[in-house]
Structures are given as structure tokens and as C-alpha cells.
PDB file of N, CA and C in Angstrom:
ATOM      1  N   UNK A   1      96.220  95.995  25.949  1.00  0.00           N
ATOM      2  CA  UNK A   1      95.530  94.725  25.907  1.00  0.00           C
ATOM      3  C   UNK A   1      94.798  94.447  27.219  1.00  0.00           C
ATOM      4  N   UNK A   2      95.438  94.902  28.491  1.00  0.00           N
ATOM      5  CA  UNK A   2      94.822  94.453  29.632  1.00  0.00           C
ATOM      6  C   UNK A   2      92.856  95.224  29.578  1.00  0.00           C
ATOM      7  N   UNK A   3      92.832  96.702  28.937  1.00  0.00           N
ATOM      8  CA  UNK A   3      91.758  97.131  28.731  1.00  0.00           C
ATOM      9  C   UNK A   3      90.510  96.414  28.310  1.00  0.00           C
ATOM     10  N   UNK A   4      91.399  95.326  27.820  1.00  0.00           N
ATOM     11  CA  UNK A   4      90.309  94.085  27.067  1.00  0.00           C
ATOM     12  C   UNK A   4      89.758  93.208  28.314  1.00  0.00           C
ATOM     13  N   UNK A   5      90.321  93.168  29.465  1.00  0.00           N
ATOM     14  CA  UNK A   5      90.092  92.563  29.662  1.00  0.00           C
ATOM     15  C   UNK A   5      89.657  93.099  31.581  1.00  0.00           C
ATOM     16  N   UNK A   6      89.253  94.124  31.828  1.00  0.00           N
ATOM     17  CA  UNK A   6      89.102  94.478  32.753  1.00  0.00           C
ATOM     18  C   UNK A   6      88.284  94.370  33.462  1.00  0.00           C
ATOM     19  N   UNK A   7      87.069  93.611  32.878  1.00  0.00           N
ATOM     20  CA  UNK A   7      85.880  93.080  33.296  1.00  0.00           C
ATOM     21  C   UNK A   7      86.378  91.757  34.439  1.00  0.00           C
ATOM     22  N   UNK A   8      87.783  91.189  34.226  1.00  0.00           N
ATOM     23  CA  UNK A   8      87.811  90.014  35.202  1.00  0.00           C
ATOM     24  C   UNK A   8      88.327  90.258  36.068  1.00  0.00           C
ATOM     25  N   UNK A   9      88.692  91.747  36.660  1.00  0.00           N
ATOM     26  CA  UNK A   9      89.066  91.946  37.675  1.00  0.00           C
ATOM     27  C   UNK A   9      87.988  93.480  38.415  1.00  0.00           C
ATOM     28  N   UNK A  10      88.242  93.010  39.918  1.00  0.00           N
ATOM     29  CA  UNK A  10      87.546  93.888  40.675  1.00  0.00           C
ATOM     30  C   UNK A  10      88.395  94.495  41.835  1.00  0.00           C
ATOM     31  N   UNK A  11      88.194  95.705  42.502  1.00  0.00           N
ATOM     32  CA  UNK A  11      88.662  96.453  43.195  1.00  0.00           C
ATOM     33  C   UNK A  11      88.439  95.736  44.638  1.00  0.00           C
ATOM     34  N   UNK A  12      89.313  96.051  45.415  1.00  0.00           N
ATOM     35  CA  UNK A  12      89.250  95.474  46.823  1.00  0.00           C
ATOM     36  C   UNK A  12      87.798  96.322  47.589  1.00  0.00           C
ATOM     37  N   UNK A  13      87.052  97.090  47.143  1.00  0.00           N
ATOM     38  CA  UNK A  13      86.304  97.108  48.207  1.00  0.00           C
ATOM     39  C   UNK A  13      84.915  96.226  47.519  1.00  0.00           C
ATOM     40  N   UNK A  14      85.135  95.597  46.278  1.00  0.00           N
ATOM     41  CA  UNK A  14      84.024  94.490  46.291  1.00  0.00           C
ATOM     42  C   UNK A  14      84.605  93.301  46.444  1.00  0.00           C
ATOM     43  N   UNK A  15      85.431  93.134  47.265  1.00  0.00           N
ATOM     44  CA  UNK A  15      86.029  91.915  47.724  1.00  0.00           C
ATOM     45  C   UNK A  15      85.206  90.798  47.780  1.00  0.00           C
ATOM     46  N   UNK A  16      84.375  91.154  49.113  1.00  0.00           N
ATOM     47  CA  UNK A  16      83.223  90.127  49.375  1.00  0.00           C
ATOM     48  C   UNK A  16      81.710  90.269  49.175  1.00  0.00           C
ATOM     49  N   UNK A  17      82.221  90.586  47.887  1.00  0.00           N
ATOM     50  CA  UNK A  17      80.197  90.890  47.533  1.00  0.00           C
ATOM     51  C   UNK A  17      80.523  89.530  46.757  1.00  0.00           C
ATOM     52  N   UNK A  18      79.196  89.027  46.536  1.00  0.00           N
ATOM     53  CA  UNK A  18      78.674  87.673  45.765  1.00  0.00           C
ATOM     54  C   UNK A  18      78.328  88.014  44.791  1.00  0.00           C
ATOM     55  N   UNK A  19      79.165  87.638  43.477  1.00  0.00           N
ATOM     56  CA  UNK A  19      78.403  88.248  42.479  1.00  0.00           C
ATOM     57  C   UNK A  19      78.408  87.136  41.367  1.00  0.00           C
ATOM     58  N   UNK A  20      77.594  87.432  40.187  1.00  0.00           N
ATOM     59  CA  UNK A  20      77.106  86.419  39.207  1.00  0.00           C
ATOM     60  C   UNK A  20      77.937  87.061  38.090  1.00  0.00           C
ATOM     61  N   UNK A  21      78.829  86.849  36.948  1.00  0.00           N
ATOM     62  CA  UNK A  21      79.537  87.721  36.009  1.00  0.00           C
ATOM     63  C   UNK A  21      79.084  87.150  34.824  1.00  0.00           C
ATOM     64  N   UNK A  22      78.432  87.796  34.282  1.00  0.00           N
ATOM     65  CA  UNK A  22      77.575  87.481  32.739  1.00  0.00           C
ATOM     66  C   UNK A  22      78.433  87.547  31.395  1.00  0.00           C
ATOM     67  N   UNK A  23      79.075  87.178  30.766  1.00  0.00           N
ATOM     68  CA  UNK A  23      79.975  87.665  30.049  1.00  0.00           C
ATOM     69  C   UNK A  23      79.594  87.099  28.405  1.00  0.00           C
ATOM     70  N   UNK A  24      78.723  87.753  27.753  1.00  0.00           N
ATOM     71  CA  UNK A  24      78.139  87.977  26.408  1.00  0.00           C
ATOM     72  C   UNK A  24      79.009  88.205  24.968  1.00  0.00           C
ATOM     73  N   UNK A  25      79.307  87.211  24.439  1.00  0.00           N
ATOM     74  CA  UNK A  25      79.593  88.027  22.866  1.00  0.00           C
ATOM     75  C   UNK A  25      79.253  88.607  22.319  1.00  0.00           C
ATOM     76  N   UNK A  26      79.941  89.946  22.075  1.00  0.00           N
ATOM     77  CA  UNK A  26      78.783  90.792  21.221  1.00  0.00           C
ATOM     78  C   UNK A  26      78.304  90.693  19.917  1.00  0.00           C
ATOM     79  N   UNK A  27      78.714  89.788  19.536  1.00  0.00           N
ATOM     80  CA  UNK A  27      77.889  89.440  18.083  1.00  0.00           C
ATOM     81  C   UNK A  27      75.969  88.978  18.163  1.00  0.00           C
ATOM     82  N   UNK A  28      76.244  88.990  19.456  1.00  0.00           N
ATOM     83  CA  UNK A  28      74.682  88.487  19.458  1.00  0.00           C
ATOM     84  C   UNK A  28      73.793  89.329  19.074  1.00  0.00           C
ATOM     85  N   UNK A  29      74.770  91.067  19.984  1.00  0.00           N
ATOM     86  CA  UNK A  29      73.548  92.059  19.447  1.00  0.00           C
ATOM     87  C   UNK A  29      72.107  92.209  19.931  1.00  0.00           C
ATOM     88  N   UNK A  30      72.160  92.166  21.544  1.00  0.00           N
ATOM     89  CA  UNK A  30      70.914  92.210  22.309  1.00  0.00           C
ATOM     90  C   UNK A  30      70.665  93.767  22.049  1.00  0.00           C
ATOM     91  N   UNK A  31      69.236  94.184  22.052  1.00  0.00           N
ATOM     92  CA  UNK A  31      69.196  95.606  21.490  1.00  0.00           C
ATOM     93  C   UNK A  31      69.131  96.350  23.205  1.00  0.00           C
ATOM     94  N   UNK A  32      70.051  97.684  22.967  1.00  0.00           N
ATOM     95  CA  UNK A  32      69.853  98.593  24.515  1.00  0.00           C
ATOM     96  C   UNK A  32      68.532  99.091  24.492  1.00  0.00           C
ATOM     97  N   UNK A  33      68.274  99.249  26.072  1.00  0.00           N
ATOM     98  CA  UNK A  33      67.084  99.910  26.222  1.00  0.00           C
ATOM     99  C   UNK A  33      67.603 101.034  27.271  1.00  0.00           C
ATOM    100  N   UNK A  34      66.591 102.075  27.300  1.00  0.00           N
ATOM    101  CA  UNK A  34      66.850 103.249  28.298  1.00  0.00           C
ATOM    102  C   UNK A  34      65.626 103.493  29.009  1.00  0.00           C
ATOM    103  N   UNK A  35      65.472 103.325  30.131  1.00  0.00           N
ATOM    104  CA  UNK A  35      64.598 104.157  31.278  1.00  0.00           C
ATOM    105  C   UNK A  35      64.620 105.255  31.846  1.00  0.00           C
ATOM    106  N   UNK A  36      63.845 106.566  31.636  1.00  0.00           N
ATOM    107  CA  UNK A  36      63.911 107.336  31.997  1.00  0.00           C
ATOM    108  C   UNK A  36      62.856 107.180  33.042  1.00  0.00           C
ATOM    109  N   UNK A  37      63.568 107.853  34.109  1.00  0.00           N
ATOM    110  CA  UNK A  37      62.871 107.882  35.707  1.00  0.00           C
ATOM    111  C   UNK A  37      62.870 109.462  35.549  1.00  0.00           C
ATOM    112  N   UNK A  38      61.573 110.146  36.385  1.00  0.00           N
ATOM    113  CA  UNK A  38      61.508 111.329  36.432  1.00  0.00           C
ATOM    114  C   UNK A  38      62.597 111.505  37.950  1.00  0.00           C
ATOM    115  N   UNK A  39      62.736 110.582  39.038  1.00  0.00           N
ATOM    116  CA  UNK A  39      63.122 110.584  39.904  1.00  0.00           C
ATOM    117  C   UNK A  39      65.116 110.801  40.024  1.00  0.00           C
ATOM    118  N   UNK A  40      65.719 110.429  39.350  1.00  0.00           N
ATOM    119  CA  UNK A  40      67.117 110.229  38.920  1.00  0.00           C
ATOM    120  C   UNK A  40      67.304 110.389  37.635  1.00  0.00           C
ATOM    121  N   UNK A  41      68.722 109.498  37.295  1.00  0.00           N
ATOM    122  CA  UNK A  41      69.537 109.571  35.766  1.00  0.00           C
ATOM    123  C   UNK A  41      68.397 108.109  35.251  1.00  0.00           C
ATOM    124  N   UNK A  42      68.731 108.472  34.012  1.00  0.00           N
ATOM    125  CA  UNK A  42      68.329 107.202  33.239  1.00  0.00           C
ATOM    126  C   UNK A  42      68.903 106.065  33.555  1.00  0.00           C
ATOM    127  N   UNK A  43      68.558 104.792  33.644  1.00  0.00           N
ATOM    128  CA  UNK A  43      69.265 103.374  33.918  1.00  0.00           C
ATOM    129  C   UNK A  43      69.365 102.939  32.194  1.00  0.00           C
ATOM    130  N   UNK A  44      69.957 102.611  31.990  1.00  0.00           N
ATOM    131  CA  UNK A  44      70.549 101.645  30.419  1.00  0.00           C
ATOM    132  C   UNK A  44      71.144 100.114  30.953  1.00  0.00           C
ATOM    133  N   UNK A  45      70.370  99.291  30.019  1.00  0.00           N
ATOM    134  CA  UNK A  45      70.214  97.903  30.223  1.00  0.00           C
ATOM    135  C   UNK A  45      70.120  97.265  29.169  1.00  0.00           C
ATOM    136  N   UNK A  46      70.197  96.121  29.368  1.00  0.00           N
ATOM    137  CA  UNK A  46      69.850  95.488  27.732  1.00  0.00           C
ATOM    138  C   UNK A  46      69.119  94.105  28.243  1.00  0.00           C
ATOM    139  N   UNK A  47      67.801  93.770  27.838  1.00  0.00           N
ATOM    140  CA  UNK A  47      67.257  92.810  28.001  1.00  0.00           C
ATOM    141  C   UNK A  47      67.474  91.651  27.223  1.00  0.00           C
ATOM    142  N   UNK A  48      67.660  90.425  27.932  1.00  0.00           N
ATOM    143  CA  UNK A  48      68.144  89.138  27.037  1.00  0.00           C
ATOM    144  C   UNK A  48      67.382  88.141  27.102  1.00  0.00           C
ATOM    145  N   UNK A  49      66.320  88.017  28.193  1.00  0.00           N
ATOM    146  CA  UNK A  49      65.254  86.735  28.165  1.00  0.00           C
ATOM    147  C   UNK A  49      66.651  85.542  28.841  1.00  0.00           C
ATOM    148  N   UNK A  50      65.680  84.808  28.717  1.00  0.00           N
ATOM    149  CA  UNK A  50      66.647  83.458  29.023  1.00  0.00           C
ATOM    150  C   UNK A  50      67.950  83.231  28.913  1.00  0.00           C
ATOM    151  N   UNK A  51      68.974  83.236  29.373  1.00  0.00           N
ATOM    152  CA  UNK A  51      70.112  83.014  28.895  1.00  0.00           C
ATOM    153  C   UNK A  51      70.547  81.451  28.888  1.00  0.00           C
ATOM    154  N   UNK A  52      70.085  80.487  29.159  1.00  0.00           N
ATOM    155  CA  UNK A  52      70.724  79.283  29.391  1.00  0.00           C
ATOM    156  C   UNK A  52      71.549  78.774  28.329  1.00  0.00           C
ATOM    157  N   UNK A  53      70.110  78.509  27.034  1.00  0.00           N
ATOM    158  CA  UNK A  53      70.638  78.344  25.706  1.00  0.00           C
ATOM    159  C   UNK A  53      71.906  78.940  25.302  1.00  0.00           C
ATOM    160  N   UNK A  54      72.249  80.176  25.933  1.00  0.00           N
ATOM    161  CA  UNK A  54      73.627  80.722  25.446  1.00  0.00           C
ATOM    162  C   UNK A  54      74.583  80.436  26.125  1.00  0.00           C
ATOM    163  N   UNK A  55      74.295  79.675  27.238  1.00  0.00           N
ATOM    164  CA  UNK A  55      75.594  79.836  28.106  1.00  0.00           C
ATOM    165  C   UNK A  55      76.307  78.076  27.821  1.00  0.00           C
ATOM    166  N   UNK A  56      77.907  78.179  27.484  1.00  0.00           N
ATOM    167  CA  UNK A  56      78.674  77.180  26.890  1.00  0.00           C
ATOM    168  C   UNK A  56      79.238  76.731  27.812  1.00  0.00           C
ATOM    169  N   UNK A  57      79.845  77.828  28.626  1.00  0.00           N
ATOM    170  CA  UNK A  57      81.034  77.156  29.851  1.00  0.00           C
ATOM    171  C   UNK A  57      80.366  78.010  31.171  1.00  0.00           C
ATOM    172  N   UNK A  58      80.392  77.405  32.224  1.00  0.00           N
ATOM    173  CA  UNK A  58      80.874  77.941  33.571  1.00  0.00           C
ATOM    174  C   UNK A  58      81.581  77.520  34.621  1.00  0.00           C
ATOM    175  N   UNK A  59      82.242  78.670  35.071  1.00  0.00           N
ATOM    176  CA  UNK A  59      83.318  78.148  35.660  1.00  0.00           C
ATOM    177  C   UNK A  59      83.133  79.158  37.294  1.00  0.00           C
ATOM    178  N   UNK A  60      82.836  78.385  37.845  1.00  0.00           N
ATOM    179  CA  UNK A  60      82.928  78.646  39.673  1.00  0.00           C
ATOM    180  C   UNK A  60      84.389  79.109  40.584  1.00  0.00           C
ATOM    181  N   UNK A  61      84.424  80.229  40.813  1.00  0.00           N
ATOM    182  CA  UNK A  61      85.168  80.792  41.676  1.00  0.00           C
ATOM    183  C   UNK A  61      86.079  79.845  42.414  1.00  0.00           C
ATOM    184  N   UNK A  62      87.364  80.399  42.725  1.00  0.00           N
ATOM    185  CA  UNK A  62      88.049  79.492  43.707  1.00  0.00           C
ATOM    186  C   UNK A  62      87.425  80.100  45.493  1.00  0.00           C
ATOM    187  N   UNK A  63      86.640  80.588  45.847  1.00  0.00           N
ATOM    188  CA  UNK A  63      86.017  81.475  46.748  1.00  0.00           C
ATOM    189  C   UNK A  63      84.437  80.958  47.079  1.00  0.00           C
ATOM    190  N   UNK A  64      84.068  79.900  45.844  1.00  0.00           N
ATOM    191  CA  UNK A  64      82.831  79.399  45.976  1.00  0.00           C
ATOM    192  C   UNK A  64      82.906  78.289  46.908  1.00  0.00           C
ATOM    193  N   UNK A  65      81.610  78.608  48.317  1.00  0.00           N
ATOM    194  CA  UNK A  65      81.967  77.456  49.468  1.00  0.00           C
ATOM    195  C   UNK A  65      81.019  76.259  48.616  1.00  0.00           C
ATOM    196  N   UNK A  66      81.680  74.855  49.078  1.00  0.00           N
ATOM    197  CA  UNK A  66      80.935  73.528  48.637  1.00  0.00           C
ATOM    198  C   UNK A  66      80.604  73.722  47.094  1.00  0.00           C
ATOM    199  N   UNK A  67      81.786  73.981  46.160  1.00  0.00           N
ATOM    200  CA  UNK A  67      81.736  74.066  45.063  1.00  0.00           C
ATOM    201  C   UNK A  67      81.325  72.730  44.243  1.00  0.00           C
ATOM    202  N   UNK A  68      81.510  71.951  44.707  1.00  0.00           N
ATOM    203  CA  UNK A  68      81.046  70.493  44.170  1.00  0.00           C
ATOM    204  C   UNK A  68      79.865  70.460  43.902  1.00  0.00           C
ATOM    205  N   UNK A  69      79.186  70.823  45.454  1.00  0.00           N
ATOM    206  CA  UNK A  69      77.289  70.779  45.475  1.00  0.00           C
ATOM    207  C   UNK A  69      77.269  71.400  44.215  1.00  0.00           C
ATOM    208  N   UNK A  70      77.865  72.903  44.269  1.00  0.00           N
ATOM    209  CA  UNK A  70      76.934  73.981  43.348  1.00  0.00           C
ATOM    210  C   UNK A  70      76.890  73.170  42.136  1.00  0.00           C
ATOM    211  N   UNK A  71      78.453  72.512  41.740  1.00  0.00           N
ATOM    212  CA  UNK A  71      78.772  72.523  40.453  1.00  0.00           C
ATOM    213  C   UNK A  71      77.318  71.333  40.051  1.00  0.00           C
ATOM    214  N   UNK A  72      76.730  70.340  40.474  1.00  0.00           N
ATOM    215  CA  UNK A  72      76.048  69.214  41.000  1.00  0.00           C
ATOM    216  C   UNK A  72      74.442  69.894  40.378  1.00  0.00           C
ATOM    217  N   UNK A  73      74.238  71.099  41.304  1.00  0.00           N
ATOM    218  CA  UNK A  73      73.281  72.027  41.055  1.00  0.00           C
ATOM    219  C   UNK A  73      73.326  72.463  39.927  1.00  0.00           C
ATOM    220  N   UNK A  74      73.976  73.382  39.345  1.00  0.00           N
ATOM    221  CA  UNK A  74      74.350  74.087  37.974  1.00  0.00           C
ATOM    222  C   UNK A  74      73.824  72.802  36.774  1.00  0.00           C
ATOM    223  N   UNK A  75      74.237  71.687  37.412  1.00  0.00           N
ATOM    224  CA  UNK A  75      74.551  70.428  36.284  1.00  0.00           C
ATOM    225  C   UNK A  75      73.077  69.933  35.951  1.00  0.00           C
ATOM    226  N   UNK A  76      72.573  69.485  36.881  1.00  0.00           N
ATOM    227  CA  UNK A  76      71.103  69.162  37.142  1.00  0.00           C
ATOM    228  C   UNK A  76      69.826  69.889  36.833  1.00  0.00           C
ATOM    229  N   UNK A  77      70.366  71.188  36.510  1.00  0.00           N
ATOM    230  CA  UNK A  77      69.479  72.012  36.303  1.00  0.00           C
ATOM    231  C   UNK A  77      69.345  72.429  35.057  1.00  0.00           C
ATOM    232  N   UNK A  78      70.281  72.312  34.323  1.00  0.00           N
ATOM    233  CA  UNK A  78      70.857  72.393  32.842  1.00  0.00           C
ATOM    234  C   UNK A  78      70.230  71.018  32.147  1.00  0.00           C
ATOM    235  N   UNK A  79      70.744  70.119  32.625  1.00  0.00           N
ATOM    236  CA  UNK A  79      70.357  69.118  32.457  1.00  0.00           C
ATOM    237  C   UNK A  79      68.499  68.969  32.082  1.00  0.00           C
ATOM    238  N   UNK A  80      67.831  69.279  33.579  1.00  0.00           N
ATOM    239  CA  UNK A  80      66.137  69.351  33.496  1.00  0.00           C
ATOM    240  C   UNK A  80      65.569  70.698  32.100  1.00  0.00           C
ATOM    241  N   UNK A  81      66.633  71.753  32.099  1.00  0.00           N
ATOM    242  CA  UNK A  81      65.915  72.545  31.419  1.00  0.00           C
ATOM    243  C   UNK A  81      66.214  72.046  29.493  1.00  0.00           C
ATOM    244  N   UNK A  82      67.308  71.397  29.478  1.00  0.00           N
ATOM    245  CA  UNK A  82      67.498  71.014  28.190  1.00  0.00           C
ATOM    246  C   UNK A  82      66.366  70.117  27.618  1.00  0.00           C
ATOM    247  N   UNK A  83      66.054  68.999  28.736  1.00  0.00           N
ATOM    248  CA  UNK A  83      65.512  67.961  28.531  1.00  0.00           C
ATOM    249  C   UNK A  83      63.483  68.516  28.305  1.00  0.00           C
ATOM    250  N   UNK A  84      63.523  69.391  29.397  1.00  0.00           N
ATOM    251  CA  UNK A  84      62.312  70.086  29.322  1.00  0.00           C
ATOM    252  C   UNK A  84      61.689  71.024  27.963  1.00  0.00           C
ATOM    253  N   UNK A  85      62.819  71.303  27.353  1.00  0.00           N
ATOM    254  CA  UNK A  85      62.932  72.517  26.214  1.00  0.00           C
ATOM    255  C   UNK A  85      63.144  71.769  24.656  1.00  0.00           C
ATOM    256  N   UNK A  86      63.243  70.541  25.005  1.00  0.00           N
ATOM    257  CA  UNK A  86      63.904  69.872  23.874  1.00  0.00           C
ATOM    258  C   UNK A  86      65.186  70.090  22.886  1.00  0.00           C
ATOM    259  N   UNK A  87      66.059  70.492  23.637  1.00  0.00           N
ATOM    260  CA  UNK A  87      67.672  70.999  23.434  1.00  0.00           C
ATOM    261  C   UNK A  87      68.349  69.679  23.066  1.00  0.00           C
ATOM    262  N   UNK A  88      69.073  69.423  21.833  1.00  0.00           N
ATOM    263  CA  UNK A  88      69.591  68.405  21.568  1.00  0.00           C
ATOM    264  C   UNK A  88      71.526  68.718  21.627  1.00  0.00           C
ATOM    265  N   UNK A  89      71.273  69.643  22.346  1.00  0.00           N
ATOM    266  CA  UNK A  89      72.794  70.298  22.320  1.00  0.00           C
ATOM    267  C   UNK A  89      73.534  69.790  23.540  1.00  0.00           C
ATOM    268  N   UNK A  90      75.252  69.794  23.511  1.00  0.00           N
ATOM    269  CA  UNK A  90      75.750  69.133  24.824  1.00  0.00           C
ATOM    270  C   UNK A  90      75.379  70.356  26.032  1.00  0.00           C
ATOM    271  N   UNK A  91      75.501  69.783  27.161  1.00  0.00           N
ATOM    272  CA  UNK A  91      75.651  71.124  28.064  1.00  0.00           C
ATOM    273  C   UNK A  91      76.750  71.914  28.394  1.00  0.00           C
ATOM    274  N   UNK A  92      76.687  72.948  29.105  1.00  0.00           N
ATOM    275  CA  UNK A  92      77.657  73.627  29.154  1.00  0.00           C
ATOM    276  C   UNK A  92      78.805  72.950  30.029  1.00  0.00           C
ATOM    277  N   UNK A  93      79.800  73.369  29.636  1.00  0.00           N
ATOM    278  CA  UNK A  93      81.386  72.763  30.545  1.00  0.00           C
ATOM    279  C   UNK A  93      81.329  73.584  31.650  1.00  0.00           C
ATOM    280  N   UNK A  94      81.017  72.611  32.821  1.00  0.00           N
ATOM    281  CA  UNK A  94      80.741  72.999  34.403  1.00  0.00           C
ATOM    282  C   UNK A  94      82.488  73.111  35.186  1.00  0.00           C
ATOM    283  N   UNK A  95      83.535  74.067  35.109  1.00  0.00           N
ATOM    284  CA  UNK A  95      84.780  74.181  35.721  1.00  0.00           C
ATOM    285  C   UNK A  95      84.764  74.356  37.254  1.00  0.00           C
ATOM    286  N   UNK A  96      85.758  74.429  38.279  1.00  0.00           N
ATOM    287  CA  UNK A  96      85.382  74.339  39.163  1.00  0.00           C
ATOM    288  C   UNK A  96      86.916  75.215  39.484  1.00  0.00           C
ATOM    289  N   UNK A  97      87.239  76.337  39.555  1.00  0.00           N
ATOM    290  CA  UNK A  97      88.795  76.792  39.387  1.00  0.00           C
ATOM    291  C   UNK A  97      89.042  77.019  40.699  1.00  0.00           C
ATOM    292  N   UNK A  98      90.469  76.420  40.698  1.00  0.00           N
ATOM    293  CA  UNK A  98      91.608  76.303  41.959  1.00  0.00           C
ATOM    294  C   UNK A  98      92.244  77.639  42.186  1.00  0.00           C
ATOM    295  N   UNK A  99      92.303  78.264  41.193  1.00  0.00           N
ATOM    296  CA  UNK A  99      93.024  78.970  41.144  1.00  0.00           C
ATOM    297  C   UNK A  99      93.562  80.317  42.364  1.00  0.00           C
ATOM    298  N   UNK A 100      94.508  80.258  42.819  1.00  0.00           N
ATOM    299  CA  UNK A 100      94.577  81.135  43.907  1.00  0.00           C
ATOM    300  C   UNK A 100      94.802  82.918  43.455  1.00  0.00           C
ATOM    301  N   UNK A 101      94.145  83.345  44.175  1.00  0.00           N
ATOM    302  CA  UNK A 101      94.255  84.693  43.700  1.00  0.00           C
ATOM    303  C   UNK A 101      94.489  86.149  44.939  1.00  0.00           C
ATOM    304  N   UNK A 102      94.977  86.759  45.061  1.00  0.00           N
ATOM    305  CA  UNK A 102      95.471  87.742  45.960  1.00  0.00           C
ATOM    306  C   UNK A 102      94.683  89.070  45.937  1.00  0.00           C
TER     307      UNK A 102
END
């Protein structure tokens, strides 16, 4: 079961990289694409356009500095693009996790 879920954990030497974690249902079914570079291996990607509309919850690191601002930011911005797009949907649930982690 943990295999399921290995995407929420990372190895100590990306400790302190900043990273953004995208985490997609696959029912959506974005189609793969492949780039072949004459220079290297192929890169495989999957293009999604906009994601806002899809995104329901986010939830901010216990590691994120002035998490309030961000959360403030995140909110406001969701907010302008709903209103801009004509989205009659709630916004996403902005979390802010305590959670301590080792």
C-alpha cells in the first residue's frame, strides 16, 4: 500500500529544493506526449493547459515561510481568475499544514 503512495515522500538530498507537487486524477486522461531530441533520451510529458479549474484543495507545507501571506495570495488569485473566467464554482480549500515532519 505504501507504493501508492510514494509520491508524498522525498529523499533527504531534496530536502531543500522548493518544489510545487501536482497531484492529478487519472481519470482525467491528459494524453502523453514524447520529444525526441537528436541531442539526448527522449523527455515524456503530458501537457494540461491551465490547471486552476482542476485544482479543489491546496494545502501549503509546514516548511512554507509566511504561510498566511501565501495562503492570502493563492486565495486572491483564485478568486480574480474565477471571477475573470466566469466560474460559478466554490474555490479551492486553501490548508495551511502544521504538521511536523522529520
Amino acid at each position: 500500500m505504501l507504493n501508492e503512495i510514494t509520491y508524498l515522500f522525498k529523499g533527504a538530498e531534496y530536502e531543500h529544493e522548493h518544489e510545487v507537487r501536482l497531484v492529478v486524477d487519472s481519470e482525467i486522461g491528459f494524453p502523453l506526449k514524447i520529444n525526441h531530441k537528436e541531442d539526448g533520451a527522449p523527455k515524456v510529458y503530458i501537457e494540461i493547459g491551465d490547471i486552476r479549474p482542476l485544482i479543489t484543495k491546496l494545502t501549503l507545507g509546514p516548511k512554507v515561510e509566511r504561510s498566511d501571506e501565501w495562503a492570502s495570495v493563492f486565495y486572491f488569485s483564485f478568486k480574480d481568475f474565477y471571477q475573470k473566467e466566469g466560474i460559478n464554482e466554490s474555490l479551492p480549500d486553501i490548508y495551511i499544514s502544521h504538521l511536523p515532519f522529520k
